[in-house]
Protein backbone atom coordinates (compact mmCIF):
# COMPACT_ATOMS: atom_id res chain seq x y z
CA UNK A 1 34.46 50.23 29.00
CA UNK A 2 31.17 51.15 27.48
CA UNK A 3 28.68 48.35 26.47
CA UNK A 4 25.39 48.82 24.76
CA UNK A 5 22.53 47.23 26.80
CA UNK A 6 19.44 45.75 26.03
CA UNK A 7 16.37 45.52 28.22
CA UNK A 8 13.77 43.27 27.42
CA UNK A 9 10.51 43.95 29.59
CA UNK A 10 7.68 41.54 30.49
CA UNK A 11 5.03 43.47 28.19
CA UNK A 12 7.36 43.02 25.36
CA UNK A 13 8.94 46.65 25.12
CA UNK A 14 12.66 47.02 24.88
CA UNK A 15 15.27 49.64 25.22
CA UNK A 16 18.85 50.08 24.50
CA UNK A 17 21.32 51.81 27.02
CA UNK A 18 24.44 53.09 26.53
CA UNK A 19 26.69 52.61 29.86
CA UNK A 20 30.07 51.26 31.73
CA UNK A 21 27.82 49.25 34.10
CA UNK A 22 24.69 47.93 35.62
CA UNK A 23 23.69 46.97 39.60
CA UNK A 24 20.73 46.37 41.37
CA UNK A 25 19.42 48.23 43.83
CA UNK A 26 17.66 46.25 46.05
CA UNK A 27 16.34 49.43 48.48
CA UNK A 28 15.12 51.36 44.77
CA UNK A 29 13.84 48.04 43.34
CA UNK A 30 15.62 48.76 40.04
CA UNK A 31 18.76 48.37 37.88
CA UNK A 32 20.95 51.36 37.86
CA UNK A 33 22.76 51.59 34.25
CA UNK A 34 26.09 54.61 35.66
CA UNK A 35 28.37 55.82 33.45
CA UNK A 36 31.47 57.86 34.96
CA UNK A 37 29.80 56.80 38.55
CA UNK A 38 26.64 58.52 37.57
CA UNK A 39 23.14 56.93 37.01
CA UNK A 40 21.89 57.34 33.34
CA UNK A 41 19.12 55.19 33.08
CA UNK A 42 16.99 53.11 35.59
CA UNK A 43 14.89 49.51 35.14
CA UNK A 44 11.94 48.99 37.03
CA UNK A 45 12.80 45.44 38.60
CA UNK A 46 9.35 44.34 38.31
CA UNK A 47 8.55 44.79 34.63
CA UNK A 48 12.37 43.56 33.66
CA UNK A 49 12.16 39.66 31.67
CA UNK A 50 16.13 40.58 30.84
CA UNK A 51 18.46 42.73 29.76
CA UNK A 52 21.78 41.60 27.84
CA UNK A 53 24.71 43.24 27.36
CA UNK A 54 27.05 43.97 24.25
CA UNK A 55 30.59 44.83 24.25
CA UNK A 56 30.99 48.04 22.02
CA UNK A 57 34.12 47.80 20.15
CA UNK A 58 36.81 50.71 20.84
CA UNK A 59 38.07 52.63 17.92
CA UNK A 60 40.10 55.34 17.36
């Protein structure tokens, strides 16, 4: 399921991804956002306050 998520960084910048899912990789130092297994988007750990996700509703 796709969910829309929002990264807050430390010098007050955000961003908004689009993705299935989010882990951190702890080698990288960031957040991988994937999508069908593949990385779309990547969060600097250091510079990261938060990020929050929200559900995006399904319609047809």
């Amino acid at each position: 399921m796709m969910a829309r998520y929002e990264i807050n960084y430390l010098d007050g910048n955000t961003d908004t991804v689009m993705a299935e899912g989010v882990e951190f990789d702890a080698e990288a130092r960031d957040y991988t956002f994937y999508t069908e297994g593949r990385a779309v988007a990547l969060a600097p750990v250091a510079n990261v306050r938060s990020i929050i996700r929200h559900e995006v509703a399904v319609t047809d």
